[in-house]
Protein backbone atom coordinates (compact mmCIF):
# COMPACT_ATOMS: atom_id res chain seq x y z
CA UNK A 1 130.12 149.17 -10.57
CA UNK A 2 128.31 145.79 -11.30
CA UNK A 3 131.42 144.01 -10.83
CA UNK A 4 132.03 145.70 -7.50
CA UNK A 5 129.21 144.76 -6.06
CA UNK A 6 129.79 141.19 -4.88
CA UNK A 7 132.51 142.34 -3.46
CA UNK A 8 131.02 145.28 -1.31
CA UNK A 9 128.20 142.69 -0.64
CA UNK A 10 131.16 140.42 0.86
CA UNK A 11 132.13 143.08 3.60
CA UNK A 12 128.09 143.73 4.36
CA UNK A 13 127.65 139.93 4.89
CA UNK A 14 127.78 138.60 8.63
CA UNK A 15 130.66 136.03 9.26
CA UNK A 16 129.36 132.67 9.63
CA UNK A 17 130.69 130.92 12.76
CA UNK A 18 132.60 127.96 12.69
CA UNK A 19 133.62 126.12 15.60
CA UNK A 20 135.87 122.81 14.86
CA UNK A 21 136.48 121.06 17.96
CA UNK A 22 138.42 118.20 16.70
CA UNK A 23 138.93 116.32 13.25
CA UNK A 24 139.79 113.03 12.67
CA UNK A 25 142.47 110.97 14.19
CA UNK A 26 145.11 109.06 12.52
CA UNK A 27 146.37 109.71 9.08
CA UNK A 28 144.37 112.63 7.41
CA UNK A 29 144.46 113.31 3.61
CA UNK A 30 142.86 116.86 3.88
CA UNK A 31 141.75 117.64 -0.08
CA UNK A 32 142.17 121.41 -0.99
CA UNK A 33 144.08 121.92 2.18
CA UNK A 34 145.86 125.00 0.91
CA UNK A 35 145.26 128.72 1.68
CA UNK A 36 144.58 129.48 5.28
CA UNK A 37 145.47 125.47 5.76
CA UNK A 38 142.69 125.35 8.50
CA UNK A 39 143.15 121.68 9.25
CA UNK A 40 146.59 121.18 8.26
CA UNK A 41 146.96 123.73 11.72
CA UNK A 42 144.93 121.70 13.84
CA UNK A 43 146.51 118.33 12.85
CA UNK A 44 149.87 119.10 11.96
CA UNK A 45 152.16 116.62 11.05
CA UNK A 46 149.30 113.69 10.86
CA UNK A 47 148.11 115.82 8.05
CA UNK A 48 148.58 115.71 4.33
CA UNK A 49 147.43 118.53 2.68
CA UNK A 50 146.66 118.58 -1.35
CA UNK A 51 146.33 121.41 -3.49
CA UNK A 52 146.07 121.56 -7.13
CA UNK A 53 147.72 125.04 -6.96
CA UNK A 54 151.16 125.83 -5.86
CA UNK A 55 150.85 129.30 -4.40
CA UNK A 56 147.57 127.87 -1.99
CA UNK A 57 150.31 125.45 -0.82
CA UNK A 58 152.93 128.36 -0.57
CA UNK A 59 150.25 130.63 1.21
CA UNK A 60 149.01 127.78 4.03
CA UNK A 61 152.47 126.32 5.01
CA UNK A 62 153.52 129.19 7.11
CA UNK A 63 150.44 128.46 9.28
CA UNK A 64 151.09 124.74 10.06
CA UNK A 65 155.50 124.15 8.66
CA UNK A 66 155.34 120.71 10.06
CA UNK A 67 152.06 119.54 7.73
CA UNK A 68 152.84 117.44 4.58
CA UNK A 69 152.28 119.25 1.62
CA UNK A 70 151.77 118.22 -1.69
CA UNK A 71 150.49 119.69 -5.42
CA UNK A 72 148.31 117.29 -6.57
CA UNK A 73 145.06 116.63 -8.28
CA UNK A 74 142.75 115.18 -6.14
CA UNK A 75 140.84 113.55 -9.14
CA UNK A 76 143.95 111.41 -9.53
CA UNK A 77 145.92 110.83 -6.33
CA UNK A 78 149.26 108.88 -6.55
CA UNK A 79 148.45 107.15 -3.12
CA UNK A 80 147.81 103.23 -2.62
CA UNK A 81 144.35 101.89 -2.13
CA UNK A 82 143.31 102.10 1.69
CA UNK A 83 146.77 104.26 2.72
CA UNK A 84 144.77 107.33 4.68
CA UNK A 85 142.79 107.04 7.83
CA UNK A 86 140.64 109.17 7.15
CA UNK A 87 140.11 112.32 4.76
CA UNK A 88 138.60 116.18 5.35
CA UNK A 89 137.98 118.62 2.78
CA UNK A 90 137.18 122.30 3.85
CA UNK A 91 135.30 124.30 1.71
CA UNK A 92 137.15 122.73 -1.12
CA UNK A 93 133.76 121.36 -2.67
CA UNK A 94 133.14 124.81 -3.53
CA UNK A 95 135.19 125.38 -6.07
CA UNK A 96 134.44 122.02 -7.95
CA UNK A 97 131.66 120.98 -10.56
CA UNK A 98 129.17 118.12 -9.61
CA UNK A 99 131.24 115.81 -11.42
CA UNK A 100 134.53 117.05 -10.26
CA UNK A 101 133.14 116.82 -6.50
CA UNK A 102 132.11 112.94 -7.48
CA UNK A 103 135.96 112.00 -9.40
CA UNK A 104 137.39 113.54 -5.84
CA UNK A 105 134.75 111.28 -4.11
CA UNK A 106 135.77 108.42 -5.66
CA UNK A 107 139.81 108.89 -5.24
CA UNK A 108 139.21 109.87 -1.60
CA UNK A 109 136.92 106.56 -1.11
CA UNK A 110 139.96 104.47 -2.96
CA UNK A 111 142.54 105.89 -0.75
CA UNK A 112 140.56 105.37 2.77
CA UNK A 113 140.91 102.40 4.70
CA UNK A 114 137.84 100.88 5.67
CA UNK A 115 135.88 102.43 8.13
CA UNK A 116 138.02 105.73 7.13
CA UNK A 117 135.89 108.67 7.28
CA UNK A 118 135.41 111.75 4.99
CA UNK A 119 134.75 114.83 6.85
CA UNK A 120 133.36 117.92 5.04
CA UNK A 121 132.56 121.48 5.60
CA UNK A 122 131.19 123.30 2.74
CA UNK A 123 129.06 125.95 1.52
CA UNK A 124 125.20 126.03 0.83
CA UNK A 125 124.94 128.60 -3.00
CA UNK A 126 121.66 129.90 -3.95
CA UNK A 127 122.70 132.02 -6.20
CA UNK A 128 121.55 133.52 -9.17
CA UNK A 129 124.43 136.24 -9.67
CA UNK A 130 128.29 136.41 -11.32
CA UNK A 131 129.94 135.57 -7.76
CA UNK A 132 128.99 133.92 -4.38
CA UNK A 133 131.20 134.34 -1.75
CA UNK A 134 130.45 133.12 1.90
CA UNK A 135 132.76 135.29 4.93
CA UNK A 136 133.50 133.23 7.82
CA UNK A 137 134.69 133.12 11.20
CA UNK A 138 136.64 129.99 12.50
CA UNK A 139 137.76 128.67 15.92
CA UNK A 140 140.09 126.27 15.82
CA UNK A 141 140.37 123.54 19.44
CA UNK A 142 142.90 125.77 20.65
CA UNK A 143 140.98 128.44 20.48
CA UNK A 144 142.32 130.94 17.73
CA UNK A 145 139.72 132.48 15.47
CA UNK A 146 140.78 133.26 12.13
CA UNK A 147 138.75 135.47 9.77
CA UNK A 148 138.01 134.27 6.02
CA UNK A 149 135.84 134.26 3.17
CA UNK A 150 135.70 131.82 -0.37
CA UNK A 151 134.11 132.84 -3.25
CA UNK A 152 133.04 131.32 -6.30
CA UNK A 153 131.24 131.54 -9.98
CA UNK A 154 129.58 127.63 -8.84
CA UNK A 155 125.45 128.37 -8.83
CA UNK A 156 122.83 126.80 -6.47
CA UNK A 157 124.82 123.43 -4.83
CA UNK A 158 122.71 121.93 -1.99
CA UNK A 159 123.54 119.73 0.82
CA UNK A 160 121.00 116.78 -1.30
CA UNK A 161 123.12 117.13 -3.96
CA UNK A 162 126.53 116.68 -2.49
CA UNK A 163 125.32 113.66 -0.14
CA UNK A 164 123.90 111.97 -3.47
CA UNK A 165 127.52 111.79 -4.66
CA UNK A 166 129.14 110.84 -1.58
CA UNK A 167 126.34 107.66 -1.51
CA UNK A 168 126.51 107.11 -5.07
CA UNK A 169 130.91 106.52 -4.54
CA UNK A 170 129.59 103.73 -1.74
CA UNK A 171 130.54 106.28 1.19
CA UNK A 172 127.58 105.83 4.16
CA UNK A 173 126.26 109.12 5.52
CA UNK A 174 126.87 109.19 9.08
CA UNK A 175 126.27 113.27 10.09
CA UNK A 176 124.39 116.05 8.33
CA UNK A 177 124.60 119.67 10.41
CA UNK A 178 122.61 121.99 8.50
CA UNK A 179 123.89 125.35 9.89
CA UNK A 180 121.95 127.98 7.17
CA UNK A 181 124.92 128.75 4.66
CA UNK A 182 127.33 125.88 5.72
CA UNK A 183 126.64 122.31 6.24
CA UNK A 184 129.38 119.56 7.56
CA UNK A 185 128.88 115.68 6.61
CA UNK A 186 130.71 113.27 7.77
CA UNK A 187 131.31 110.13 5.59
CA UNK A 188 132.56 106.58 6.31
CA UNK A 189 134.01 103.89 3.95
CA UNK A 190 132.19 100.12 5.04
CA UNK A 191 132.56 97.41 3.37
């Protein structure tokens, strides 16, 4: 039963409401894009979605065929300095250490051109048990809602902590939306 109950405690949870009304323009290197592919469907083809896992890739592409996708580690990314416009991550951060989040800060800062920016959507955890797992409901601009949750074993990451990172790879904060158990930031590489 104990390992049951994060998972009954999932379909108790309310959805937490997401509305994206637009991402970036230009070139977007989207980092954990696989799964539902959330912003791989809103940008399409001006998206390039990573995944360190095949069968995320294999599950999202159905949802947005004309997306680039690619298995890759986004510690180590084969791109050139300054190729991307700009970058997203969605609720990719919350399946990644401290240190993993600041490696993927660091490629995604390298890979930017200047004045790119980072856009991210994540999860508040204050947690103190085996699983945390966050259900939410998302609009996309065109107005379909799709229905989702992410869990993870990850304890008690803040908004503080993950903006520390982002300044400490030379990204400037631009936006912080607290919004109770999600935040969004958005980023930008200066010079």
């Amino acid at each position: 039963m104990r390992r049951l109950k994060p998972f009954i405690s999932y379909f108790l949870r309310s959805s937490q409401k997401i509305t994206i009304d637009s991402i970036p323009d230009g070139s977007v290197i989207d980092i954990g894009g696989g799964g539902e592919g959330i912003i791989a469907q809103i940008g399409n083809e001006r998206i390039t979605a990573i995944d360190k896992y095949q069968s995320e890739i294999d599950e999202a592409k159905s949802n947005a065929p004309t997306a680039n996708w690619i298995r890759a580690d986004a510690t180590d990314l084969s791109y050139s300095d300054n190729y991307f416009d700009n970058a997203t991550a969605f609720f990719s951060g919350i399946y990644m250490s401290l240190e993993t989040f600041e490696k993927v800060c660091m490629e995604t800062y390298r890979v930017l051109k200047d004045y790119g920016e980072f856009w991210i959507w994540d999860a508040r955890i204050s947690n103190n048990k085996d699983l945390y797992i966050i259900r939410l409901q998302i609009t996309l601009p065109n107005g379909k809602k799709i229905n989702t949750g992410y869990g993870t074993r990850v304890r008690n990451r803040d908004i503080i902590e993950i903006r520390q990172k982002l300044v400490k790879t030379k990204f400037h904060i631009e936006i912080v939306e607290n919004h109770g158990e999600w935040f969004f930031i958005k980023a930008i590489k200066k010079k």
